[in-house]
N, C-alpha and C. Protein backbone atom coordinates (compact mmCIF):
# COMPACT_ATOMS: atom_id res chain seq x y z
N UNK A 1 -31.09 36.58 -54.53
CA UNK A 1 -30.02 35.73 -55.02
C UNK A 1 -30.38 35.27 -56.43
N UNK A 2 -29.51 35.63 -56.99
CA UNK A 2 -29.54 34.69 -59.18
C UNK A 2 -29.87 33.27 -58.91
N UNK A 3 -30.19 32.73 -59.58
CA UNK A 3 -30.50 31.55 -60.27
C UNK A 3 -29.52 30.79 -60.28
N UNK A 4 -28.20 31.10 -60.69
CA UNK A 4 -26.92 30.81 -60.39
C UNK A 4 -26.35 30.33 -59.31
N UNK A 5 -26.48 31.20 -58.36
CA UNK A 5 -25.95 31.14 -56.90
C UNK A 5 -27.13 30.11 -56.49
N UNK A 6 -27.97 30.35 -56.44
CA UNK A 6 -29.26 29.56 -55.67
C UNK A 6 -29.09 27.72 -55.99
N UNK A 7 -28.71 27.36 -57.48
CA UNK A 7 -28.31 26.23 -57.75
C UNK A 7 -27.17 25.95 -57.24
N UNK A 8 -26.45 26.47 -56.94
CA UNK A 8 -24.88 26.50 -56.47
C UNK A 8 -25.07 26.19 -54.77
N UNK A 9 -25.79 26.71 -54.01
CA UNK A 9 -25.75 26.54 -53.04
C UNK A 9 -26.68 25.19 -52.94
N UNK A 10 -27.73 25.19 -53.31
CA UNK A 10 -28.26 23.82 -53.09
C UNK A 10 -28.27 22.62 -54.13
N UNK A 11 -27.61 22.62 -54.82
CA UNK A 11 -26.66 21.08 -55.44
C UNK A 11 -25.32 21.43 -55.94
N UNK A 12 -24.54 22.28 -56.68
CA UNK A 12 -23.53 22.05 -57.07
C UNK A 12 -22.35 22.69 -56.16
N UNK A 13 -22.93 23.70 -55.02
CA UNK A 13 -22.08 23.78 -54.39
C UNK A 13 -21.66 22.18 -52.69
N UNK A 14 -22.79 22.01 -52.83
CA UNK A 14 -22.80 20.15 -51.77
C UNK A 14 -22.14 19.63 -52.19
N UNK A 15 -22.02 19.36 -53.66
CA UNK A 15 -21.38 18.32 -54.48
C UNK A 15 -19.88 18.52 -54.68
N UNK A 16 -19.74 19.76 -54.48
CA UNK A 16 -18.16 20.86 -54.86
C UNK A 16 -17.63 20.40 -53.05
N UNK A 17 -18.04 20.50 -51.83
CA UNK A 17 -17.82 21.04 -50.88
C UNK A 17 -17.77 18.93 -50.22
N UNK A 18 -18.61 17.98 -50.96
CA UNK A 18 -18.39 17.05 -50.68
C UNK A 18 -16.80 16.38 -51.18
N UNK A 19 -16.88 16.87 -52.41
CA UNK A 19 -15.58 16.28 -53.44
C UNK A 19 -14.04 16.57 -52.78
N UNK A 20 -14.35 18.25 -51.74
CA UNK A 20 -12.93 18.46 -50.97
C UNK A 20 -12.88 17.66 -50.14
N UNK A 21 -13.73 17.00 -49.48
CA UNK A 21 -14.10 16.24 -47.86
C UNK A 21 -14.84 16.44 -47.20
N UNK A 22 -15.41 17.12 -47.47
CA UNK A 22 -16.74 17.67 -46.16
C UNK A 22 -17.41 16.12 -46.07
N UNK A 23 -18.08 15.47 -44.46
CA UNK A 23 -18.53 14.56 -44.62
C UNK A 23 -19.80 14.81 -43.81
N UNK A 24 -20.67 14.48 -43.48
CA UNK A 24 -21.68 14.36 -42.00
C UNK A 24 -21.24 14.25 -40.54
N UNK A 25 -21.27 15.19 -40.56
CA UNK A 25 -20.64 15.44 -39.17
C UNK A 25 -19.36 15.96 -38.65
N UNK A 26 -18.77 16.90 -39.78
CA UNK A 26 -17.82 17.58 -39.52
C UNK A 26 -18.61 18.33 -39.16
N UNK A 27 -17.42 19.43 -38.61
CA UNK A 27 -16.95 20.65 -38.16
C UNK A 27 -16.65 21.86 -39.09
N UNK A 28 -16.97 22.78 -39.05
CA UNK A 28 -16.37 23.44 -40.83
C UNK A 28 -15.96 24.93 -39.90
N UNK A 29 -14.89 25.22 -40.34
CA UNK A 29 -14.94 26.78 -39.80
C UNK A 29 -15.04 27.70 -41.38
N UNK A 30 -15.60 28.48 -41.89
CA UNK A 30 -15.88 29.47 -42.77
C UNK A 30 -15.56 30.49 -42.61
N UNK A 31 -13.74 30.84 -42.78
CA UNK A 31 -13.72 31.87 -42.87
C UNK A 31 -13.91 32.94 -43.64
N UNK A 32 -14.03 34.41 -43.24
CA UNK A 32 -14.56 35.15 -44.25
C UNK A 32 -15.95 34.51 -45.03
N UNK A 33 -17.04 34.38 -44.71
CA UNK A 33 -18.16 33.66 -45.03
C UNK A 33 -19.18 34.07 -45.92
N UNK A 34 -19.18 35.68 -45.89
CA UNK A 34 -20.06 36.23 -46.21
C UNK A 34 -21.69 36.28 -45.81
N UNK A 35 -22.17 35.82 -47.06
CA UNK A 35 -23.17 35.53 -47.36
C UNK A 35 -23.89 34.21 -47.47
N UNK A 36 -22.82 33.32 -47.06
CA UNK A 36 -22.98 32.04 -47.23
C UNK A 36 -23.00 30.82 -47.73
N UNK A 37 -21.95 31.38 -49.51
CA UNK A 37 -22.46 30.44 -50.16
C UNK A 37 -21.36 29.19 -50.12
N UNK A 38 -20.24 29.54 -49.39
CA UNK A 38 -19.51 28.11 -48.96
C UNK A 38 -20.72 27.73 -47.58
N UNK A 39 -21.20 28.61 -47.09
CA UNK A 39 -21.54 28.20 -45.46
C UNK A 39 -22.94 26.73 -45.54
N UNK A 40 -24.19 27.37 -46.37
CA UNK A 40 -25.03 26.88 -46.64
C UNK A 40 -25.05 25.07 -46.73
N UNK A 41 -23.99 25.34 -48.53
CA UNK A 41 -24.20 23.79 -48.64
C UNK A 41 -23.15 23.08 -47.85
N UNK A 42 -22.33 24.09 -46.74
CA UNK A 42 -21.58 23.08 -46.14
C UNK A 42 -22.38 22.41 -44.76
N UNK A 43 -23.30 23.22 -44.27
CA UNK A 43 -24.36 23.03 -43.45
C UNK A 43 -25.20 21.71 -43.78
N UNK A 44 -25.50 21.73 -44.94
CA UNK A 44 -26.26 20.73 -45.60
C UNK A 44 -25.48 19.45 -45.68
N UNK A 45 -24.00 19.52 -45.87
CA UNK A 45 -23.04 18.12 -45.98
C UNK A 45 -23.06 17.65 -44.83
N UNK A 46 -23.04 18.37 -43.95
CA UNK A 46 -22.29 18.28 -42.71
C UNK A 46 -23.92 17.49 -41.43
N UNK A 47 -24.59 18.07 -41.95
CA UNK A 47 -26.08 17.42 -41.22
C UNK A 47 -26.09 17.60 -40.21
N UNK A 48 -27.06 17.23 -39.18
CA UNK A 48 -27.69 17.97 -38.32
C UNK A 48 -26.38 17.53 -37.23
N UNK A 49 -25.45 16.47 -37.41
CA UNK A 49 -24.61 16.01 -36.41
C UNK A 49 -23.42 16.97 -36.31
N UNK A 50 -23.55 17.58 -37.19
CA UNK A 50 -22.12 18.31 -37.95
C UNK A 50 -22.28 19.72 -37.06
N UNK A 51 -21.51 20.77 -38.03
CA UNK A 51 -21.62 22.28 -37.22
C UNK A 51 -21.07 23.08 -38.47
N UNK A 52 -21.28 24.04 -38.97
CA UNK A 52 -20.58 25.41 -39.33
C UNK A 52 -20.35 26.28 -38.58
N UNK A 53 -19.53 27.08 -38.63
CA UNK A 53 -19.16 28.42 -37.69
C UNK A 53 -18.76 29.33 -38.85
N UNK A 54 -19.28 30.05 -39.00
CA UNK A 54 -19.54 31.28 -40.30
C UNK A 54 -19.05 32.24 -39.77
N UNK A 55 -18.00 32.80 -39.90
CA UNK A 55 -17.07 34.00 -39.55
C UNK A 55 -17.15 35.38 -40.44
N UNK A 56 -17.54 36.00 -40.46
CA UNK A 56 -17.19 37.39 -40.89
C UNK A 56 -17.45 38.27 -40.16
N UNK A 57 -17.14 39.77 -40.52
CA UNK A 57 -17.26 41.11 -39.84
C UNK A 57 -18.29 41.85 -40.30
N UNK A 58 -18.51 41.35 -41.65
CA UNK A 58 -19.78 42.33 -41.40
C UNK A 58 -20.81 42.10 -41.35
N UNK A 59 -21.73 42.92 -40.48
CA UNK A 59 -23.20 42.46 -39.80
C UNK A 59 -24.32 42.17 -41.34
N UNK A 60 -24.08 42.84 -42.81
CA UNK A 60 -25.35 42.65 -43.12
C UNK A 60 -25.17 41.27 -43.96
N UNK A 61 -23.88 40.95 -43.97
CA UNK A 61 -23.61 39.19 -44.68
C UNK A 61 -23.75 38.74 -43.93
N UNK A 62 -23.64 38.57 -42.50
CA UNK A 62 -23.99 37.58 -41.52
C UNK A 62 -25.67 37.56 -41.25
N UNK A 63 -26.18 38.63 -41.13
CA UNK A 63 -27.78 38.81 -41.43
C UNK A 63 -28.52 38.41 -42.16
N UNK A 64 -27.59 38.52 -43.56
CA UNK A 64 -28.03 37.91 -44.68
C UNK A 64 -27.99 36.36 -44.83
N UNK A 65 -27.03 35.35 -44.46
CA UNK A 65 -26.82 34.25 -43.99
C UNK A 65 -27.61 33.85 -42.55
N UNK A 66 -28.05 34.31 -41.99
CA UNK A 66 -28.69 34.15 -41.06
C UNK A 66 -30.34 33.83 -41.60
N UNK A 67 -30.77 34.56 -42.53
CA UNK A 67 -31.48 34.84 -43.08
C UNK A 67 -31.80 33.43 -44.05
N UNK A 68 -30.91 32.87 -44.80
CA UNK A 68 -31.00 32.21 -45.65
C UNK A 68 -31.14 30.70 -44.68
N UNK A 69 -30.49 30.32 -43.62
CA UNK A 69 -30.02 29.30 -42.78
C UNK A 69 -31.51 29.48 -42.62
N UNK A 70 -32.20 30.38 -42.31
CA UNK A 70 -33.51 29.77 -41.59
C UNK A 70 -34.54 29.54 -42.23
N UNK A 71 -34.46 30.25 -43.39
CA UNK A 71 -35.53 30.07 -44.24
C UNK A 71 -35.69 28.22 -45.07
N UNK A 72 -34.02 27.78 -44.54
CA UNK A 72 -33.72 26.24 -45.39
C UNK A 72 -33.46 25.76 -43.79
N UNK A 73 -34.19 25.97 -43.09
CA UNK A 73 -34.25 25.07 -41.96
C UNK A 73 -32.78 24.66 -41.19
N UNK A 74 -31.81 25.63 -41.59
CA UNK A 74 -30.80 24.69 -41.29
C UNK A 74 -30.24 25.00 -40.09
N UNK A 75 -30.16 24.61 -38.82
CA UNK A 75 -30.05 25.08 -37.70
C UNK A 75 -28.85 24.83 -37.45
N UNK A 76 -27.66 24.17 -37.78
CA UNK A 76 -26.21 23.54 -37.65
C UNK A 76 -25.09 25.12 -38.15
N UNK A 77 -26.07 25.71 -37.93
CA UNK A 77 -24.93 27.40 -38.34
C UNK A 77 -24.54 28.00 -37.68
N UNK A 78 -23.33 28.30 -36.79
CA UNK A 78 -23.34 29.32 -35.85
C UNK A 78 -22.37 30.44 -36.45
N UNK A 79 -23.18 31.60 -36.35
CA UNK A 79 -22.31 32.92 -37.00
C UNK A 79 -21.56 33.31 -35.93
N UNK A 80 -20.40 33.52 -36.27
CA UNK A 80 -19.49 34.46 -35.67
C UNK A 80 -18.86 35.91 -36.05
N UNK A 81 -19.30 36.54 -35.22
CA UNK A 81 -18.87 38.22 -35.95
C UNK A 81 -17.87 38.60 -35.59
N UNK A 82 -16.92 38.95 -35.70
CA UNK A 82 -15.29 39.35 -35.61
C UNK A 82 -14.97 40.81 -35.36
N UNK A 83 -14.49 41.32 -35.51
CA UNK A 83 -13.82 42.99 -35.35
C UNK A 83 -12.89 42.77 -36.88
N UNK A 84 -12.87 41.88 -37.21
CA UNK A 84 -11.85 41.76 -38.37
C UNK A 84 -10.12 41.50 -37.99
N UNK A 85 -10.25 40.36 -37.23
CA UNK A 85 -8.96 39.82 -36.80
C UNK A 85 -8.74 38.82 -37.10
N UNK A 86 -7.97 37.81 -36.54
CA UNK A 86 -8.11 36.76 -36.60
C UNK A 86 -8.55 35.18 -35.52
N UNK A 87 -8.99 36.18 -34.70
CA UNK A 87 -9.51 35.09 -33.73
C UNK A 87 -11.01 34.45 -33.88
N UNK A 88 -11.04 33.92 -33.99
CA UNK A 88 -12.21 33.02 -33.70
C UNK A 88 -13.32 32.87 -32.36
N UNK A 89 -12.52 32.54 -31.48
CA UNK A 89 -13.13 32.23 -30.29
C UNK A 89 -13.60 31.20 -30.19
N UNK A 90 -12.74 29.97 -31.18
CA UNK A 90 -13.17 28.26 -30.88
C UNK A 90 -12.27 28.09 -30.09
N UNK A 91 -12.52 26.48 -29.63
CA UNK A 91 -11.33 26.27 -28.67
C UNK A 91 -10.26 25.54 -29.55
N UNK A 92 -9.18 25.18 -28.99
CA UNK A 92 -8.11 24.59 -29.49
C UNK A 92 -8.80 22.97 -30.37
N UNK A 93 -8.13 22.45 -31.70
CA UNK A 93 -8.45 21.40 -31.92
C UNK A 93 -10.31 21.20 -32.12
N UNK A 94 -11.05 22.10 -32.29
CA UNK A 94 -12.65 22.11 -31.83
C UNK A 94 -13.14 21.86 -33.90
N UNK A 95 -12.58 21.89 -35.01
CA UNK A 95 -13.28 21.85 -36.23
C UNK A 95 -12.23 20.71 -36.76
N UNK A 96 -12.74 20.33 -37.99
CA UNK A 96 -12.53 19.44 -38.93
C UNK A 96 -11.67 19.92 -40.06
N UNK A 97 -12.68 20.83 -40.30
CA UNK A 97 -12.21 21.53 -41.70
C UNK A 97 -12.45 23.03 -41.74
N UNK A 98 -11.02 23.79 -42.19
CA UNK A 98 -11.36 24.69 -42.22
C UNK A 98 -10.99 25.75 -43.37
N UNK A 99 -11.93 26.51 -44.04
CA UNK A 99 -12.33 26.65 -45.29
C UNK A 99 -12.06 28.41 -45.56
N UNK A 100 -10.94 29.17 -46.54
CA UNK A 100 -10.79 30.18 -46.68
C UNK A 100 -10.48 30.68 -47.65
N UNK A 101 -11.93 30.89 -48.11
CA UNK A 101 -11.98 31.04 -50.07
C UNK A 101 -12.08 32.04 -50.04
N UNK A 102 -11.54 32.71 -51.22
CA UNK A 102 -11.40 34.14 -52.01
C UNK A 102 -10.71 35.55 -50.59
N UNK A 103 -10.25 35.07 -49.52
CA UNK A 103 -9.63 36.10 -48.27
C UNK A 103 -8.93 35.77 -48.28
N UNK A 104 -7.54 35.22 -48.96
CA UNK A 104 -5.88 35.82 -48.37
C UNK A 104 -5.57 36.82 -49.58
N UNK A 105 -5.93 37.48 -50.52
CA UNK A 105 -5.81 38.37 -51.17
C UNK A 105 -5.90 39.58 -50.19
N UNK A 106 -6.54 39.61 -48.75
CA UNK A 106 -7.28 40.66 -48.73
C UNK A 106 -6.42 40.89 -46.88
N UNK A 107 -5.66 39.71 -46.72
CA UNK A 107 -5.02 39.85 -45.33
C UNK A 107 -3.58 40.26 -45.95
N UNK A 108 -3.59 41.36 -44.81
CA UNK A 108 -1.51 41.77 -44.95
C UNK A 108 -0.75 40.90 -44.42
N UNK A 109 -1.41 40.19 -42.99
CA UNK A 109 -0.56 38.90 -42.42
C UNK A 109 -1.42 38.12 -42.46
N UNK A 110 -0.60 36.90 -43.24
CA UNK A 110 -1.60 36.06 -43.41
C UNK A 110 -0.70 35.07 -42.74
N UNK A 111 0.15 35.37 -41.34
CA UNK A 111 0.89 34.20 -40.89
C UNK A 111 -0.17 34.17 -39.63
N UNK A 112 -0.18 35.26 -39.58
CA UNK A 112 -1.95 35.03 -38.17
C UNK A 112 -2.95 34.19 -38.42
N UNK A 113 -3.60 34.38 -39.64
CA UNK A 113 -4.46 33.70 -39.96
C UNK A 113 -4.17 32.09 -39.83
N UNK A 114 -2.92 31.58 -40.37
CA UNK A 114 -2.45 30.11 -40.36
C UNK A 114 -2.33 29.81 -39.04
N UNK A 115 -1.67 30.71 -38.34
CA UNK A 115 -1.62 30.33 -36.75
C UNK A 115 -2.88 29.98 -36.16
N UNK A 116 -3.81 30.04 -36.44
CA UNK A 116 -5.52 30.42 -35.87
C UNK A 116 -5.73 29.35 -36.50
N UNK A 117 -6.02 29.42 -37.64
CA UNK A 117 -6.10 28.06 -38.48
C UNK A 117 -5.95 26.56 -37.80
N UNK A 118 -4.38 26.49 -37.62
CA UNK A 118 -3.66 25.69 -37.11
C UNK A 118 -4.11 25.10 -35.71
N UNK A 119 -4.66 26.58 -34.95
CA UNK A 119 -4.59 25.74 -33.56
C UNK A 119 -6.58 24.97 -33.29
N UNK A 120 -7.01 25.84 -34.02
CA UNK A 120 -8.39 25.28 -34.47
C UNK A 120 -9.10 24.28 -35.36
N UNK A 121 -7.63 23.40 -35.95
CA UNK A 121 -7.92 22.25 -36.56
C UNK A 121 -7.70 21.18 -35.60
N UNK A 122 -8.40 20.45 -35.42
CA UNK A 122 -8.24 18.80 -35.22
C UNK A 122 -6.80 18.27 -35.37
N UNK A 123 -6.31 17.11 -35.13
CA UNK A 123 -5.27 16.42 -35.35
C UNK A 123 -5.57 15.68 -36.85
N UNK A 124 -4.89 15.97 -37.99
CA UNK A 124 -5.00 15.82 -38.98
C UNK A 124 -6.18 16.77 -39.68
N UNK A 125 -6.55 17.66 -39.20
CA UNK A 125 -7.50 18.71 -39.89
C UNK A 125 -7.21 18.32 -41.40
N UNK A 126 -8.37 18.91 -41.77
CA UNK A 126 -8.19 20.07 -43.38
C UNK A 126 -8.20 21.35 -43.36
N UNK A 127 -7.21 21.83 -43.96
CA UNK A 127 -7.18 23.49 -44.52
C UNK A 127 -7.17 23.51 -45.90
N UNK A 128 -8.43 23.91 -46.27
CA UNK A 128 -9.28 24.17 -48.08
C UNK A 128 -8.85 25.40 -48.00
N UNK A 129 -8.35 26.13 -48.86
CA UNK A 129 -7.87 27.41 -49.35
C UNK A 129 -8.77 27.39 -50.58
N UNK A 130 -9.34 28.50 -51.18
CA UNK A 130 -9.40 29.25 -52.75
C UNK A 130 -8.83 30.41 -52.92
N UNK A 131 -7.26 30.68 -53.19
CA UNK A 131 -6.27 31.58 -53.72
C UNK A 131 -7.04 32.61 -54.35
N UNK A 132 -8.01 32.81 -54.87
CA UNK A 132 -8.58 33.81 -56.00
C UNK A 132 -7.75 35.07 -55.70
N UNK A 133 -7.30 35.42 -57.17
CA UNK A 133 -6.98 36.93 -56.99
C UNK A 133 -5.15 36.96 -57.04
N UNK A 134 -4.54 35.82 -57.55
CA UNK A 134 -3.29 35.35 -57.09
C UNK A 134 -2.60 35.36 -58.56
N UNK A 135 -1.77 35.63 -58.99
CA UNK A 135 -0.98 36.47 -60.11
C UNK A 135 -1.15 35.59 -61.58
N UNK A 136 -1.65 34.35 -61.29
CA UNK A 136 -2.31 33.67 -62.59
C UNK A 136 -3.82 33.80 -62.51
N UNK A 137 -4.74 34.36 -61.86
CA UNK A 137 -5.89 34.45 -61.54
C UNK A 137 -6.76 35.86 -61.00
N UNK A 138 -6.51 36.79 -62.69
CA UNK A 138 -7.29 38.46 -61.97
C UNK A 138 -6.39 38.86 -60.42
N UNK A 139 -4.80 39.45 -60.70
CA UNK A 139 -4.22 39.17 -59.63
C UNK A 139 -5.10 40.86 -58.85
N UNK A 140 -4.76 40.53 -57.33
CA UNK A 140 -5.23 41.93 -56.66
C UNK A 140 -4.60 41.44 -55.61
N UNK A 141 -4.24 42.95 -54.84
CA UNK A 141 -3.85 43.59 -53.47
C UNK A 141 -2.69 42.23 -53.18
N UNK A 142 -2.77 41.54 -51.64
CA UNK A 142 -1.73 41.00 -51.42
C UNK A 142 -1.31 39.47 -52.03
N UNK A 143 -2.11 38.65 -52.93
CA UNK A 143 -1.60 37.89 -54.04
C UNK A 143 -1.20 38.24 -55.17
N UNK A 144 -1.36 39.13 -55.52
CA UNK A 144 -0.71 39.69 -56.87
C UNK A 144 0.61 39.62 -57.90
N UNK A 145 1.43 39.02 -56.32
CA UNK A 145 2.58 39.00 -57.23
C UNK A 145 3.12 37.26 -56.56
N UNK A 146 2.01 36.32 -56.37
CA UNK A 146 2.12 35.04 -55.76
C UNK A 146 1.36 34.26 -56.75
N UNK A 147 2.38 32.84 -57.14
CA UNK A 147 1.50 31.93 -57.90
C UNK A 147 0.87 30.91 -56.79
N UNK A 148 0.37 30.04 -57.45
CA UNK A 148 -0.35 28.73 -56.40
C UNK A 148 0.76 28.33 -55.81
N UNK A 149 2.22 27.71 -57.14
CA UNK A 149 3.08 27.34 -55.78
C UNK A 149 3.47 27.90 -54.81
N UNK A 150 3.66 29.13 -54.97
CA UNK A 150 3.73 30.14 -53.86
C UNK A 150 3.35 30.21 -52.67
N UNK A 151 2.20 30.45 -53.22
CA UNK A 151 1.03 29.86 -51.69
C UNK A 151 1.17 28.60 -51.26
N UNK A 152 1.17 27.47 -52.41
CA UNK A 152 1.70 26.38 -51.77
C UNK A 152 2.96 26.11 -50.47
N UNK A 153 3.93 26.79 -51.02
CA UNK A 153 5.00 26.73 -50.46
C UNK A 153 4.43 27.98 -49.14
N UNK A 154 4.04 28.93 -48.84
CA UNK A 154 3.75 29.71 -48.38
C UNK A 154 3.06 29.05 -46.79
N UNK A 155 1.94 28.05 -47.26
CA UNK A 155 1.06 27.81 -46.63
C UNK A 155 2.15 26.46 -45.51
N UNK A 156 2.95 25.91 -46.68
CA UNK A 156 3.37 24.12 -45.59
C UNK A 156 4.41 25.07 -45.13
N UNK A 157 4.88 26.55 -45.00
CA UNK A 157 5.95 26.63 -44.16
C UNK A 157 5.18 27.25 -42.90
N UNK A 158 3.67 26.79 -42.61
CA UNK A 158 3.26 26.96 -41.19
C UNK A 158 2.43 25.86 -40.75
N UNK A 159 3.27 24.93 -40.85
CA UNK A 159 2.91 23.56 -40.10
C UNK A 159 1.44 22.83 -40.85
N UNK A 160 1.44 22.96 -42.28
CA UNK A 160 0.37 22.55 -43.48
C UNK A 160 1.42 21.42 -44.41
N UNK A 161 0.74 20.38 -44.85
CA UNK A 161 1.37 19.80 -45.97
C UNK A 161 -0.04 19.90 -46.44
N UNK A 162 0.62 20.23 -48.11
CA UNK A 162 0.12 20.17 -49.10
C UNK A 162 -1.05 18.79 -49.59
N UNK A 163 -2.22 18.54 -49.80
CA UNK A 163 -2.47 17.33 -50.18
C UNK A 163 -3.22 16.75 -51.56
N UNK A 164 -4.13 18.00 -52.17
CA UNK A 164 -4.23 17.89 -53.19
C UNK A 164 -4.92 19.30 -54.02
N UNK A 165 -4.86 19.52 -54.85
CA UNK A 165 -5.76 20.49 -55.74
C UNK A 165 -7.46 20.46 -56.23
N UNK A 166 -8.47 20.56 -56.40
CA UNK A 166 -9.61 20.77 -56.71
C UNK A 166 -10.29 21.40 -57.68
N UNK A 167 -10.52 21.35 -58.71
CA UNK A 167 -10.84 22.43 -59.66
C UNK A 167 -11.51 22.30 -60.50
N UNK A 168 -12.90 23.37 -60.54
CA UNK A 168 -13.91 23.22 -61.21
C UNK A 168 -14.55 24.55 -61.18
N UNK A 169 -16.10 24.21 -61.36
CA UNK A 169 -16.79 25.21 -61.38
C UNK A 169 -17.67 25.92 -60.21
N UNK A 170 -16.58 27.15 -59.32
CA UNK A 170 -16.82 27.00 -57.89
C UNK A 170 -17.29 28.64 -58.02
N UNK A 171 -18.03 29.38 -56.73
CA UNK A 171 -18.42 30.51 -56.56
C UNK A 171 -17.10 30.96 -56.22
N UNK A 172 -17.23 32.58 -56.28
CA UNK A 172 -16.71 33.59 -56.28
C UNK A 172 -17.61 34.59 -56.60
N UNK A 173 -17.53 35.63 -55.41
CA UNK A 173 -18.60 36.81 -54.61
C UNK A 173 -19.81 36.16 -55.09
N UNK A 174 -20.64 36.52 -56.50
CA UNK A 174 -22.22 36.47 -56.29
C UNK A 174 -22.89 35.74 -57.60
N UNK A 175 -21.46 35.38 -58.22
CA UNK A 175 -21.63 34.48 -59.58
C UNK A 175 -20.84 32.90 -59.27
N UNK A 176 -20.42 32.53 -60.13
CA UNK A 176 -19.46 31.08 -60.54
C UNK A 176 -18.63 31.62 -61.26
N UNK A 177 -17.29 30.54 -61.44
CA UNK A 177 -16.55 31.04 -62.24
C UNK A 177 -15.29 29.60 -61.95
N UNK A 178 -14.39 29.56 -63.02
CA UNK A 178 -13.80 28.74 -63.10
C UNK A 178 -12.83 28.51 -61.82
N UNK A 179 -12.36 28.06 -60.94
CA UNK A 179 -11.15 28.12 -60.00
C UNK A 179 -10.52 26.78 -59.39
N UNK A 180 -9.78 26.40 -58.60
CA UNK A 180 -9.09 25.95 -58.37
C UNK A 180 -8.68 26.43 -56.45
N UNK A 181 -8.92 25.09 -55.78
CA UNK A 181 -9.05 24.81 -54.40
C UNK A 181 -7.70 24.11 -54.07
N UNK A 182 -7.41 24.83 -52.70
CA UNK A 182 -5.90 23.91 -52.40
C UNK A 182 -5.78 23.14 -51.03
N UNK A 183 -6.11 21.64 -51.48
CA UNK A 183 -6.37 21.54 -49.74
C UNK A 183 -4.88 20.83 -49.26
N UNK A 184 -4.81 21.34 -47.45
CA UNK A 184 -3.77 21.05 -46.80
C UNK A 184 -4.18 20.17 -45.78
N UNK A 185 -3.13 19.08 -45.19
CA UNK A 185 -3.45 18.81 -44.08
C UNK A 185 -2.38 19.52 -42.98
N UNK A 186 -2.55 19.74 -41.90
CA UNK A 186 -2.34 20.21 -40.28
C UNK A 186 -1.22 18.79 -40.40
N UNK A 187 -0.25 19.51 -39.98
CA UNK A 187 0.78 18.35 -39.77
C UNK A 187 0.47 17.72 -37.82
N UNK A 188 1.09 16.96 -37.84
CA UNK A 188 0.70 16.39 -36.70
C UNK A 188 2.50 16.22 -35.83
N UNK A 189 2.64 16.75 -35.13
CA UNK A 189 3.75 17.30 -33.81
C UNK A 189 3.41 15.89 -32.96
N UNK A 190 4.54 15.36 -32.58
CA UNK A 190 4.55 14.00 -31.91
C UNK A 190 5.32 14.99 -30.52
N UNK A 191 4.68 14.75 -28.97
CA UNK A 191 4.97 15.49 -27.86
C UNK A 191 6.43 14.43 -27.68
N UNK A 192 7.61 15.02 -27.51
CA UNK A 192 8.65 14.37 -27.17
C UNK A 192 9.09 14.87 -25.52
């Protein structure tokens, strides 16, 4: 890992991952996780009371994150390996926050993903998005022709309100780079 990433994960990405909400003792789901570098310092916010669940499909980023979690002691990680769907295998309402940077460029339905999302947040969850790749931002594959409001609007028409923006100096794949975070809250359904 660069010099870059390595500072990123242990202070400026804590400090990035505190500023959205992460607190001690959340819950974090990580989707699309990689390598870890949302997973790490969210492990570290979140403390030994807390939990990550690190989602991806492929075995040598989860290895590789596996790898890194132990070498920084951090035992609050649980990887989850996927087939590349969208299930999880948490239970209903079971995370806090749940976190899906630089992957809706890369889903064809991304109304699955919100559905999953949705039923795996808490009552008043967070849903942290990073759009990367979205038609003001190096557009590719299925953001390409979507701005933020887009997604904005995209995201609260599956039971998300909008709550604020984030933007600084955040990772993307294996460097930093300038971007911009969109967090939502989980609307809350009153049982009539």
């Amino acid at each position: 890992m660069n010099k870059e990433m390595k500072e990123w994960e242990e202070k400026k990405g804590i400090k990035f991952l505190k500023r959205i909400g992460i607190k001690p003792g959340h819950k974090i789901l990580d989707f699309g996780a990689r390598v870890g570098h949302y997973s790490i310092p969210a492990a570290v916010v979140a403390e030994n009371t807390g939990k990550v669940y690190a989602l991806d499909k492929n075995n040598d980023s989860l290895n590789e994150l596996k790898r890194k979690a132990k070498k920084q002691k951090l035992e609050n990680i649980s990887l989850i390996k996927t087939k590349g769907n969208f299930e999880t295998g948490l239970k209903k309402n079971s995370v806090d926050i749940a976190l899906a940077y630089d992957i809706l460029h890369l889903i064809n339905n991304r109304k699955k993903l919100y559905k999953e999302i949705f039923r795996v947040l808490q009552k008043n969850g967070l849903f942290s998005v990073y759009p990367k790749h979205n038609k003001l931002d190096q557009p590719q594959k299925n953001l390409k022709n979507l701005s933020p409001k887009d997604i904005i609007k995209e995201i609260e028409n599956h039971n998300f309100f909008f709550q604020k923006e984030y933007c600084g100096l955040i990772s993307h794949d294996d460097f930093l780079n300038k971007g911009c975070v969109l967090n939502f809250k989980k609307k809350d359904f009153k049982e009539v």
